[in-house]
PDB file of N, CA and C in Angstrom:
ATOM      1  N   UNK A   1      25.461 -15.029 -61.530  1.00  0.00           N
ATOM      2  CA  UNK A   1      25.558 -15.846 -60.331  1.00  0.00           C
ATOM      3  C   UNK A   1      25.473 -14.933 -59.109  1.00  0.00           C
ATOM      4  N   UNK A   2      24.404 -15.037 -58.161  1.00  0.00           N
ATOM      5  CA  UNK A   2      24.023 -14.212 -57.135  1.00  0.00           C
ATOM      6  C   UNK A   2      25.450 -15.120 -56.485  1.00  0.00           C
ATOM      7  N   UNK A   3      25.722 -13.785 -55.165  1.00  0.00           N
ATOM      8  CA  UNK A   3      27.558 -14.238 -54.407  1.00  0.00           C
ATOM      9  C   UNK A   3      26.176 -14.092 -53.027  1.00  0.00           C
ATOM     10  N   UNK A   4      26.470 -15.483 -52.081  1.00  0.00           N
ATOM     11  CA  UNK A   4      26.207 -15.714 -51.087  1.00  0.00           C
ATOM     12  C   UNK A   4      26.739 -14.672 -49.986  1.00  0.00           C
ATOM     13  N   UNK A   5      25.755 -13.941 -49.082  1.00  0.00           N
ATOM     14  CA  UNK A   5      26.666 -12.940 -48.233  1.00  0.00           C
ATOM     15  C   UNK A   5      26.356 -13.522 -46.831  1.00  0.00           C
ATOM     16  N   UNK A   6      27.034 -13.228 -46.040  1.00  0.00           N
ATOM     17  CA  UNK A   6      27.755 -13.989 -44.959  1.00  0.00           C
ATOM     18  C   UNK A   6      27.825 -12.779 -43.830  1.00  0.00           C
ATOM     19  N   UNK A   7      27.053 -13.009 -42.914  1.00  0.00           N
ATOM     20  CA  UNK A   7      27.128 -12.332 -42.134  1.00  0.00           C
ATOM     21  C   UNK A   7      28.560 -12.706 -40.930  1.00  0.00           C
ATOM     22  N   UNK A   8      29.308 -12.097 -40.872  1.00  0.00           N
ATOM     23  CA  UNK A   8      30.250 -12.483 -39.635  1.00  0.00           C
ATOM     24  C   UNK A   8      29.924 -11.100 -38.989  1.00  0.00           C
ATOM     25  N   UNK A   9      30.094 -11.614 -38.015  1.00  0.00           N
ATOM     26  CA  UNK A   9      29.482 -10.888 -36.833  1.00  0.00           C
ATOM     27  C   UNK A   9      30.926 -11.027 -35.284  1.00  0.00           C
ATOM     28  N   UNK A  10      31.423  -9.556 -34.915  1.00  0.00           N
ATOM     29  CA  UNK A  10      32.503  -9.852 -34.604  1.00  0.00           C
ATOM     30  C   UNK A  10      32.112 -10.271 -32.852  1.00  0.00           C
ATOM     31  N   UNK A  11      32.927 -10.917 -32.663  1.00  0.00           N
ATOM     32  CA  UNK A  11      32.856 -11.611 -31.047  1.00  0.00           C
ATOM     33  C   UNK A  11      34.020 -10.687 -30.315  1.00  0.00           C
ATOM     34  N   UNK A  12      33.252 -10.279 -29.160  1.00  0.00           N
ATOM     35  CA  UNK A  12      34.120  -8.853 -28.205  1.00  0.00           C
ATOM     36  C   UNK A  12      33.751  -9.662 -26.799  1.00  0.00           C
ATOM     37  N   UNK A  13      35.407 -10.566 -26.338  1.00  0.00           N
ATOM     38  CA  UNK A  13      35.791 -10.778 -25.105  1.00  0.00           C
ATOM     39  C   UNK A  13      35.201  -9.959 -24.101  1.00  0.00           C
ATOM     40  N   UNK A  14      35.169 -10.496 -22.919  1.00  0.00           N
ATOM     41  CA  UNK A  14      35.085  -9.340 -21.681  1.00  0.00           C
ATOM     42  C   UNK A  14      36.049 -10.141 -21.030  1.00  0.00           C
ATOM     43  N   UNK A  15      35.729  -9.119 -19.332  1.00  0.00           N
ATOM     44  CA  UNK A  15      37.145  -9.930 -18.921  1.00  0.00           C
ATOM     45  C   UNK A  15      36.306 -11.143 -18.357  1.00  0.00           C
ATOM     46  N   UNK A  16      35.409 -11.705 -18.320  1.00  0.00           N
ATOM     47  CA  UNK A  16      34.690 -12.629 -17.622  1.00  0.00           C
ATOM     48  C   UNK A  16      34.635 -14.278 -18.585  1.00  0.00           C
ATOM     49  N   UNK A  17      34.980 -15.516 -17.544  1.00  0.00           N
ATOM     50  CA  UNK A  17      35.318 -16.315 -18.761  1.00  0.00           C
ATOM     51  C   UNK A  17      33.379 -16.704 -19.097  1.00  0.00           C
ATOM     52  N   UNK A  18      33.454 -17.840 -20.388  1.00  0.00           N
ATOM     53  CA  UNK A  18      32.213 -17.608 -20.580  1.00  0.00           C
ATOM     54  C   UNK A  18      31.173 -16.526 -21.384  1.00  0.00           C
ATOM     55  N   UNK A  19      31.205 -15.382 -21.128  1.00  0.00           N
ATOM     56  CA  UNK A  19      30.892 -14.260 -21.646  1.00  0.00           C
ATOM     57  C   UNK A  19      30.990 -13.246 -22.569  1.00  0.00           C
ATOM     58  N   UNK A  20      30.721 -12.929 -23.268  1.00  0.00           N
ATOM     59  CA  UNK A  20      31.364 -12.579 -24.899  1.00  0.00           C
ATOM     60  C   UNK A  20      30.185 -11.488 -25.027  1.00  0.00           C
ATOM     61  N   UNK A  21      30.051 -10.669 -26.250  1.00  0.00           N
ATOM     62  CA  UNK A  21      29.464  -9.741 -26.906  1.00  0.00           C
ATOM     63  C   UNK A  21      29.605  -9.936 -28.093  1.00  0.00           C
ATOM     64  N   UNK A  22      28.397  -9.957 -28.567  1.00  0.00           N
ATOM     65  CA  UNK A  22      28.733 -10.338 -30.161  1.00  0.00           C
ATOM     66  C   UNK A  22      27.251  -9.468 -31.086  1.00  0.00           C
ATOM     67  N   UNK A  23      28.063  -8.264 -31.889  1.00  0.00           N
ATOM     68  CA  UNK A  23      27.182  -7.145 -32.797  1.00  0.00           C
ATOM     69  C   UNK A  23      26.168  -8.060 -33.214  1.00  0.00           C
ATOM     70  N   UNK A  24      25.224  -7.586 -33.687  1.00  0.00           N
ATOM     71  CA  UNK A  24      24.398  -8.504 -34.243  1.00  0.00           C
ATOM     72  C   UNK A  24      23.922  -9.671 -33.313  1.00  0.00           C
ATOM     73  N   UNK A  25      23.577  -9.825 -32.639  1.00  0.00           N
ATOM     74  CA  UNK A  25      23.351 -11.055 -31.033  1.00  0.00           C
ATOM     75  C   UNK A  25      22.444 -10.511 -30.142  1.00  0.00           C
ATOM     76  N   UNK A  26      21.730 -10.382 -29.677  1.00  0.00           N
ATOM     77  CA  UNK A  26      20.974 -10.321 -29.148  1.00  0.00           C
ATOM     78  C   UNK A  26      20.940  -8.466 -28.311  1.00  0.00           C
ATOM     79  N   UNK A  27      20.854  -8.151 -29.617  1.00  0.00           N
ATOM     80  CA  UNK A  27      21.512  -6.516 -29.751  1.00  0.00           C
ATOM     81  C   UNK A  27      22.403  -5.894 -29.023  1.00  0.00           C
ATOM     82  N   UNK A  28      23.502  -6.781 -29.025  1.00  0.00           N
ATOM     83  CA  UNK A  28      24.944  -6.591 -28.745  1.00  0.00           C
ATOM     84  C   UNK A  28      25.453  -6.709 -27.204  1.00  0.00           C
ATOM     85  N   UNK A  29      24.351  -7.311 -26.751  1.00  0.00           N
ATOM     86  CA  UNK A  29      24.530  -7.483 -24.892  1.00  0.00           C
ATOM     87  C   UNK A  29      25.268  -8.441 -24.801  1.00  0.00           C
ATOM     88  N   UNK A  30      25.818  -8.723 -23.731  1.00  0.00           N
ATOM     89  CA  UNK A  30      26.327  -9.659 -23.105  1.00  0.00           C
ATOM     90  C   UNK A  30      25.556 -11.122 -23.342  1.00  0.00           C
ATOM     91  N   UNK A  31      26.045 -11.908 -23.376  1.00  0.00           N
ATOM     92  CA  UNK A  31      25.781 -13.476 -23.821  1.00  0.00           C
ATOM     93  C   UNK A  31      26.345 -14.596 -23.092  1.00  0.00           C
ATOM     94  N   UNK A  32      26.147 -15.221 -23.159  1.00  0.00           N
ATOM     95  CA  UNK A  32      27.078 -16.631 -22.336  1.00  0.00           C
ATOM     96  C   UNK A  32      27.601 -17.009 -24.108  1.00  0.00           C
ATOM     97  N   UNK A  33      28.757 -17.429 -24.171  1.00  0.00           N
ATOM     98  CA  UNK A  33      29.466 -17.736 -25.240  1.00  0.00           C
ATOM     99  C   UNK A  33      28.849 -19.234 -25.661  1.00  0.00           C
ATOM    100  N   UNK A  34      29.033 -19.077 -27.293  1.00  0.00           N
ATOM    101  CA  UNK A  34      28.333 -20.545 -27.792  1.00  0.00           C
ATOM    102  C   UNK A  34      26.630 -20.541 -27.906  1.00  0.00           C
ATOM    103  N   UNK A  35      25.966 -19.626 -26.871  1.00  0.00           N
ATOM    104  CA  UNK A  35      24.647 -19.551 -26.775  1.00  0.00           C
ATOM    105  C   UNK A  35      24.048 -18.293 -27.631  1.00  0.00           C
ATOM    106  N   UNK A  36      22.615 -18.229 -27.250  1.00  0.00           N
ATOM    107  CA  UNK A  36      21.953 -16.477 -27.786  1.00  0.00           C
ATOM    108  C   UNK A  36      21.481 -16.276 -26.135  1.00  0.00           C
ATOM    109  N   UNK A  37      21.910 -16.725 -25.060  1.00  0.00           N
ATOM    110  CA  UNK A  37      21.414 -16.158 -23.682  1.00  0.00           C
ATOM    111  C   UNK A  37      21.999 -15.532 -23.348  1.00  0.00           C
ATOM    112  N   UNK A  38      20.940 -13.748 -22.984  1.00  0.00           N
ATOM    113  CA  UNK A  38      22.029 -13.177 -22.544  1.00  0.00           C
ATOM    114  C   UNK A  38      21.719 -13.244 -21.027  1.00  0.00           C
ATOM    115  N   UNK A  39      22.670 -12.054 -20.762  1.00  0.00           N
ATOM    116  CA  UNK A  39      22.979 -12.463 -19.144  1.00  0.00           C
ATOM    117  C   UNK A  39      21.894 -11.423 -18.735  1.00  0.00           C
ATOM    118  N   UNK A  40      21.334 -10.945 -19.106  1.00  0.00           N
ATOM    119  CA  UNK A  40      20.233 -10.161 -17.984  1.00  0.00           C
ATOM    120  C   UNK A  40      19.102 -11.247 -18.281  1.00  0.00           C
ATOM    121  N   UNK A  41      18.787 -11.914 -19.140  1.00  0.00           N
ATOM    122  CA  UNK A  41      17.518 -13.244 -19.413  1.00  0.00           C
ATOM    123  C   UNK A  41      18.146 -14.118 -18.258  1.00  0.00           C
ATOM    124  N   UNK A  42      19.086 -14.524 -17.936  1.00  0.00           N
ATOM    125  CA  UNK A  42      19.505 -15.617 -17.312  1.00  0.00           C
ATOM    126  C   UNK A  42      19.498 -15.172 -15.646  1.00  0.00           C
ATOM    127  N   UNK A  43      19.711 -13.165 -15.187  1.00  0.00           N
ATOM    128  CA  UNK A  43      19.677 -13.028 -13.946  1.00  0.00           C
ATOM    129  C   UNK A  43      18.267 -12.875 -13.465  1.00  0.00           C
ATOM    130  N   UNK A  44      17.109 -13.341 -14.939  1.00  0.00           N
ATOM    131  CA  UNK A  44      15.495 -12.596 -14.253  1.00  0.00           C
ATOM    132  C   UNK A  44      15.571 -13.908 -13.666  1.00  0.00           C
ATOM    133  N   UNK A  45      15.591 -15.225 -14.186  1.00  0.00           N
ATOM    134  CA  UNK A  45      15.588 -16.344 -13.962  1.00  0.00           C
ATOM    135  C   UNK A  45      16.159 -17.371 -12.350  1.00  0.00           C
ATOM    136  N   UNK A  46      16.912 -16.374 -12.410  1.00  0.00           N
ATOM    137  CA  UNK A  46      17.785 -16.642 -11.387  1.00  0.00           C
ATOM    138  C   UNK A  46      17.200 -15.496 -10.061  1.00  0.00           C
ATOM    139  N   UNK A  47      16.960 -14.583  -9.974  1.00  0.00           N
ATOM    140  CA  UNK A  47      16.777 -13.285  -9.470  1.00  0.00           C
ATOM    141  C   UNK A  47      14.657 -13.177  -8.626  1.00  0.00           C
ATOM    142  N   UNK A  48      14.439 -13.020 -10.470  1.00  0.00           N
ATOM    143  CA  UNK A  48      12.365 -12.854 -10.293  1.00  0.00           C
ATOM    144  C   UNK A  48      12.445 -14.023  -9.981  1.00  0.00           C
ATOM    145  N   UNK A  49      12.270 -15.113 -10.765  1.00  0.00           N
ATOM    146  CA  UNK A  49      11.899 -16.201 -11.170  1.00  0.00           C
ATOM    147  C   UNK A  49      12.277 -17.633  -9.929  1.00  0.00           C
ATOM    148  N   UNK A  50      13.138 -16.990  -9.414  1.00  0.00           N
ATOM    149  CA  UNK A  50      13.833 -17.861  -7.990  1.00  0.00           C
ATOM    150  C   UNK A  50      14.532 -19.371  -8.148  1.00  0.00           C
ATOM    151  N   UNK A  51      15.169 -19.485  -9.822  1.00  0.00           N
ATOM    152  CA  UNK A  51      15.453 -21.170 -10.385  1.00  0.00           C
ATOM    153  C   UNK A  51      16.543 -20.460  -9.547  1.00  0.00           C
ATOM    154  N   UNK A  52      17.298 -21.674  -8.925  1.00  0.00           N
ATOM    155  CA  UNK A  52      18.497 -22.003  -8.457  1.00  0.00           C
ATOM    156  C   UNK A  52      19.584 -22.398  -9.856  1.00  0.00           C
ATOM    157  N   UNK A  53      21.178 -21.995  -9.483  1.00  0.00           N
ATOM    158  CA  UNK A  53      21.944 -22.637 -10.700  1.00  0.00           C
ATOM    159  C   UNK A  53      21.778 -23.838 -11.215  1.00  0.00           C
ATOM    160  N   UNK A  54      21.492 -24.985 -10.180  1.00  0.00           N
ATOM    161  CA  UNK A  54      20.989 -25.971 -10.215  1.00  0.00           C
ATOM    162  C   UNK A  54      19.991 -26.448 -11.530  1.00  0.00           C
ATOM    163  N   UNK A  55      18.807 -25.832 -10.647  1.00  0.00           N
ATOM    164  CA  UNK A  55      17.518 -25.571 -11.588  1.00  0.00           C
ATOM    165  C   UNK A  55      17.972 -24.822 -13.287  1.00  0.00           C
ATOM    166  N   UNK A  56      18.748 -23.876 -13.236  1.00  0.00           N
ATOM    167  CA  UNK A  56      18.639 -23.365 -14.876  1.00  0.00           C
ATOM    168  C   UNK A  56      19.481 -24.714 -15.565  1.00  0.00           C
ATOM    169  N   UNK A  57      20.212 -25.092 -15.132  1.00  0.00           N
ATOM    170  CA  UNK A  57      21.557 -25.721 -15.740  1.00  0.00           C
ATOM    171  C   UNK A  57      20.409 -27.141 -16.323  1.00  0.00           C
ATOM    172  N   UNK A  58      19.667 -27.568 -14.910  1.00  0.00           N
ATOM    173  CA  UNK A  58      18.737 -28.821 -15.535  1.00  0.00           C
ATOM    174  C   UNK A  58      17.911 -28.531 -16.833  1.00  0.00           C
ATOM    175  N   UNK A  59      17.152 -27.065 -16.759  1.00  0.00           N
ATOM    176  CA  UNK A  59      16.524 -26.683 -17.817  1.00  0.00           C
ATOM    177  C   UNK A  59      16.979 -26.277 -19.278  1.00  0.00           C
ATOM    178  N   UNK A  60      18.254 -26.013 -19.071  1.00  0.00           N
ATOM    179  CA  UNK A  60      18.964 -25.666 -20.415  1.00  0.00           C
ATOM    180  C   UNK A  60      19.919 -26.538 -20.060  1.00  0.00           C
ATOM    181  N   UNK A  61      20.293 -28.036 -20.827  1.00  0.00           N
ATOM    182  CA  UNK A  61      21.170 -28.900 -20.589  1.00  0.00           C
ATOM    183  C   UNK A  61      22.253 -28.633 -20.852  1.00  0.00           C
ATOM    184  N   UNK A  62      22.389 -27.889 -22.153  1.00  0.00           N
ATOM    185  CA  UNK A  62      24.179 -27.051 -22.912  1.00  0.00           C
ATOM    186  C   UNK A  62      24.613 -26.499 -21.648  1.00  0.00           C
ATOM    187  N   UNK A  63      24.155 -25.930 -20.907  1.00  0.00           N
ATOM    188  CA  UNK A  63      24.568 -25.021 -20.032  1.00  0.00           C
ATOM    189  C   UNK A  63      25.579 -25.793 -18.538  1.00  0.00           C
ATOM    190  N   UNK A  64      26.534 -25.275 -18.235  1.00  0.00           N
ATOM    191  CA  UNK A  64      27.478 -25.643 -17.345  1.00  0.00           C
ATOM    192  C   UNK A  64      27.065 -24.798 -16.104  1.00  0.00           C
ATOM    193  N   UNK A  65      27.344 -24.603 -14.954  1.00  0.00           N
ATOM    194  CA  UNK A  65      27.310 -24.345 -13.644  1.00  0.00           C
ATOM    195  C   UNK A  65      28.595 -22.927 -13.602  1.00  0.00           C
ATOM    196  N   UNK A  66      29.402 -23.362 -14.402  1.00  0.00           N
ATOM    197  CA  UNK A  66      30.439 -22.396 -14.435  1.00  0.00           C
ATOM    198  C   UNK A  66      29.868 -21.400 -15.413  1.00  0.00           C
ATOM    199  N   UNK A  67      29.450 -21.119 -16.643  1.00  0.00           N
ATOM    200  CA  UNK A  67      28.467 -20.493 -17.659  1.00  0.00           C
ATOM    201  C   UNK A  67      27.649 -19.762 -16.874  1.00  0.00           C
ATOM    202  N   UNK A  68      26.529 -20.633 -15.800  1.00  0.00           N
ATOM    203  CA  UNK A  68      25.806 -19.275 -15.041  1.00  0.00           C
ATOM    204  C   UNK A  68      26.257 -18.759 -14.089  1.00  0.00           C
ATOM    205  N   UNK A  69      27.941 -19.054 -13.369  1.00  0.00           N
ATOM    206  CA  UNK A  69      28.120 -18.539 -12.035  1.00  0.00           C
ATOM    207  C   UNK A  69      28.958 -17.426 -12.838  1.00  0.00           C
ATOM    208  N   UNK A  70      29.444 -17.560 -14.073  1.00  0.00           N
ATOM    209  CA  UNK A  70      30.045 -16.185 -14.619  1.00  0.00           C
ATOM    210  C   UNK A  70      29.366 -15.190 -14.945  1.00  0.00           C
ATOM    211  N   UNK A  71      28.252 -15.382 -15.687  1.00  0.00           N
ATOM    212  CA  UNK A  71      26.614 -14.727 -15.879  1.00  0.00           C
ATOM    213  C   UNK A  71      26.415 -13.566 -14.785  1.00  0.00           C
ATOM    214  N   UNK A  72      26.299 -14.851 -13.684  1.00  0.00           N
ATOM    215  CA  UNK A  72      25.970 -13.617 -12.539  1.00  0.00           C
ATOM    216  C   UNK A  72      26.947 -12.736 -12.090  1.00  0.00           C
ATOM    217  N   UNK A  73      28.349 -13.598 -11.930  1.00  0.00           N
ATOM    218  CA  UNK A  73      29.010 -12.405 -11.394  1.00  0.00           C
ATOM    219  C   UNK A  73      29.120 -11.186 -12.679  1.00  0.00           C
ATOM    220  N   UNK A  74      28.953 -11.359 -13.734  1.00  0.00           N
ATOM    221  CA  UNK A  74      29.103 -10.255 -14.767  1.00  0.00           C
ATOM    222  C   UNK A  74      28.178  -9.239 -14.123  1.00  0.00           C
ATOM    223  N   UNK A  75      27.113  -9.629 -13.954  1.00  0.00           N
ATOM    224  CA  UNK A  75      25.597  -8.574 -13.711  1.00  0.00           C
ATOM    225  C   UNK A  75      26.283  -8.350 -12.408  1.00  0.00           C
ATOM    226  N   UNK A  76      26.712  -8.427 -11.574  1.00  0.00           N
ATOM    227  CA  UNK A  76      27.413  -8.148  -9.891  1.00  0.00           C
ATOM    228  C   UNK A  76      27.963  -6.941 -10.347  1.00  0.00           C
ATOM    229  N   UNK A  77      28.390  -6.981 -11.246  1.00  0.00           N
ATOM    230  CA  UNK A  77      29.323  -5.933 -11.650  1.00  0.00           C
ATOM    231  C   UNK A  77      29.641  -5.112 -12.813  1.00  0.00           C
ATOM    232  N   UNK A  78      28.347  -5.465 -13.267  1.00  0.00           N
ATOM    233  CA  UNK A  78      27.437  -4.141 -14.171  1.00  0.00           C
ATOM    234  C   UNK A  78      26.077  -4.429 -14.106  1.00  0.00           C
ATOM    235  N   UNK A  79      25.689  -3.956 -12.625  1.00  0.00           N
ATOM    236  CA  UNK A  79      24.345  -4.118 -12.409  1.00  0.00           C
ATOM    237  C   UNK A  79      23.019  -3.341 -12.887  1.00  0.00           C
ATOM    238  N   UNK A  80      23.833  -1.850 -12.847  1.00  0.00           N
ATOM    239  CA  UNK A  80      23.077  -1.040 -13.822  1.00  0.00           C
ATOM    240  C   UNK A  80      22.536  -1.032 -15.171  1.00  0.00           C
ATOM    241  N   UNK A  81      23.692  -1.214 -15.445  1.00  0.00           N
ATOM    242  CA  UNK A  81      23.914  -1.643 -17.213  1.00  0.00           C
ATOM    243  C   UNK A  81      22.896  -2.610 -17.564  1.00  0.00           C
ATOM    244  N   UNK A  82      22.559  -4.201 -16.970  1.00  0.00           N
ATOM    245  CA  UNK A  82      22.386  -5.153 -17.076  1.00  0.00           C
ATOM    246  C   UNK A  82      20.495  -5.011 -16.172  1.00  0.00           C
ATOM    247  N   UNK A  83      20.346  -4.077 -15.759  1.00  0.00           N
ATOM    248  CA  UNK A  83      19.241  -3.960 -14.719  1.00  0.00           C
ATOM    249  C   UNK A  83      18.242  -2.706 -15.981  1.00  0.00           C
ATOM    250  N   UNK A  84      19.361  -2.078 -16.364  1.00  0.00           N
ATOM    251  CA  UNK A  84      18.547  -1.143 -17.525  1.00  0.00           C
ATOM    252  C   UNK A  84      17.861  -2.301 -18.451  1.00  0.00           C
ATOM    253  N   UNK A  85      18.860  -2.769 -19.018  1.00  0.00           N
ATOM    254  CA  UNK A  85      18.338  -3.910 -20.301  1.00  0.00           C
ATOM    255  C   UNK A  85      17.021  -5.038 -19.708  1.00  0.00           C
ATOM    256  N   UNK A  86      17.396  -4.985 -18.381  1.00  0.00           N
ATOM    257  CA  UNK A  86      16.202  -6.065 -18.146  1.00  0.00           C
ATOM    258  C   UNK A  86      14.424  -5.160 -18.395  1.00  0.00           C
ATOM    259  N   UNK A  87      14.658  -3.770 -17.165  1.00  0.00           N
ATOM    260  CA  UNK A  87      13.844  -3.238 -17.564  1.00  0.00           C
ATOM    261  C   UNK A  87      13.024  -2.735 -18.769  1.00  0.00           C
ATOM    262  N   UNK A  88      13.925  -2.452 -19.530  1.00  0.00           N
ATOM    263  CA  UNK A  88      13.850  -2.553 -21.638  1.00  0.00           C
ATOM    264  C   UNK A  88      12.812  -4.268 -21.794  1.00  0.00           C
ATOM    265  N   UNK A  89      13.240  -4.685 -21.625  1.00  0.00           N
ATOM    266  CA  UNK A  89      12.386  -5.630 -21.675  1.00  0.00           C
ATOM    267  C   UNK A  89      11.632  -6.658 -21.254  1.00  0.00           C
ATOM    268  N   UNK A  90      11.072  -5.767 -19.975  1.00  0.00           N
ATOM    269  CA  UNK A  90      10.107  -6.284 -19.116  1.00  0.00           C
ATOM    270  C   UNK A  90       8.777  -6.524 -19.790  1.00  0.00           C
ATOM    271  N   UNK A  91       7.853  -6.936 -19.278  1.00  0.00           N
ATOM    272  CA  UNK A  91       6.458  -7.166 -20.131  1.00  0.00           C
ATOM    273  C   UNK A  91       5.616  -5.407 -19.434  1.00  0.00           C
ATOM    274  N   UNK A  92       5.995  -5.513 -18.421  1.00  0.00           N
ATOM    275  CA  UNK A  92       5.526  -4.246 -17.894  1.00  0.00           C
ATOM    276  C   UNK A  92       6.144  -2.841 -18.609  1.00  0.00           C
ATOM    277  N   UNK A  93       7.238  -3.137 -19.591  1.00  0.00           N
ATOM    278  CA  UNK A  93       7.913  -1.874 -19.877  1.00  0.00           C
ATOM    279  C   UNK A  93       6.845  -2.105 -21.374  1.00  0.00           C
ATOM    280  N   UNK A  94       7.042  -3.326 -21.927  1.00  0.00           N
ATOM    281  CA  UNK A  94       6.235  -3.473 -23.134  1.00  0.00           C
ATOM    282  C   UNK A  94       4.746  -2.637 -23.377  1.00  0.00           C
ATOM    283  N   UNK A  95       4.241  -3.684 -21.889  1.00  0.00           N
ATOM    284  CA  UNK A  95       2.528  -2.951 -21.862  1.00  0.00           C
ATOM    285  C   UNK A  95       2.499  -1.772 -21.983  1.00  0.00           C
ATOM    286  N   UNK A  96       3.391  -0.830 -21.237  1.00  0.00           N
ATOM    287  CA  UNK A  96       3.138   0.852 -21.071  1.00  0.00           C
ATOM    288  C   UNK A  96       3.626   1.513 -22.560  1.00  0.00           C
ATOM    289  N   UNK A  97       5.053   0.757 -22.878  1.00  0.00           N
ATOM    290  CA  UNK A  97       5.198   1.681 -24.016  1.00  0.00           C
ATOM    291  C   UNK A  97       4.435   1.331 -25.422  1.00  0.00           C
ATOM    292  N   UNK A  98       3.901  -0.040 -25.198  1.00  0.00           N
ATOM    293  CA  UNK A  98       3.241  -0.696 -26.676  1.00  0.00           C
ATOM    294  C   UNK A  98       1.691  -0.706 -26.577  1.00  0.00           C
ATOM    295  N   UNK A  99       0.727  -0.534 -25.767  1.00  0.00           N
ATOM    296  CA  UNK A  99      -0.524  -1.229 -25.013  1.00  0.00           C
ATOM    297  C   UNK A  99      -1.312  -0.362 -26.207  1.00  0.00           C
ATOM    298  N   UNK A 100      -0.877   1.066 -26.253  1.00  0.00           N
ATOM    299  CA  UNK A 100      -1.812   2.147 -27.220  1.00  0.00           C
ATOM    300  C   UNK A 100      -1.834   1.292 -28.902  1.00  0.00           C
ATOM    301  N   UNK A 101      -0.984   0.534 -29.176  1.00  0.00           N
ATOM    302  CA  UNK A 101      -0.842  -0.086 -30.609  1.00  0.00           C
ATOM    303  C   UNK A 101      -1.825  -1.261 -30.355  1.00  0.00           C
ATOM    304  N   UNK A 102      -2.562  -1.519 -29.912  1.00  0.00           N
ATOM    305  CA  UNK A 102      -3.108  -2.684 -29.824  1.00  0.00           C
ATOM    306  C   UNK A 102      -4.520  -2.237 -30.079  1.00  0.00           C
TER     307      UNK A 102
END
C-alpha cells in the first residue's frame, strides 16, 4: 500500500495583518493570506500598471480593500526586498537573462 505524502508547508506570520509567508508558496515571499498573491505581483499592479485598490479588489473578487492596503504598506516597508523580487521577475529581467535559450 503506497502511504499518501502530504505536503504541509509551514505558514510564517509577519507583523502585518493579512500577510503571511509560506515555504513552498510562491518561493517563500510574502503573500496575502488564503491566496498564492504575492505582494510584489499585487504592488506592479498597483504601482506599473496604475489599477487603483478599487480596481484590483473588482478584478480579484476574494480580495478585500484591507488585504491590498496591508500588501502595500508591507512593500512601504520592505521596499528593497520586495523591489528586488519584482525585478527577478520582470519580463525585461527574463528577456536578458533567458533570450540566448530561445
Amino acid at each position: 500500500m503506497n502511504a499518501i505524502k502530504r505536503n504541509i508547508h509551514k505558514v510564517r506570520q509577519t507583523s502585518y495583518p493579512h500577510i503571511v509567508r509560506i515555504d513552498g508558496v510562491c518561493g517563500g515571499q510574502a503573500i496575502i493570506n488564503g491566496t498564492r498573491i504575492a505582494v510584489w505581483h499585487l504592488v506592479g499592479y498597483y504601482y506599473r500598471v496604475g489599477m487603483s485598490v478599487e480596481e484590483i479588489v473588482a478584478e480579484w473578487n476574494y480580495l478585500t480593500p484591507a488585504q491590498v492596503f496591508s500588501a502595500l504598506a508591507y512593500y512601504h516597508d520592505h521596499k528593497a526586498e520586495i523591489d528586488a523580487v519584482r525585478q527577478q521577475n520582470s519580463y525585461e529581467h527574463w528577456q536578458q537573462e533567458f533570450a540566448h535559450a530561445a
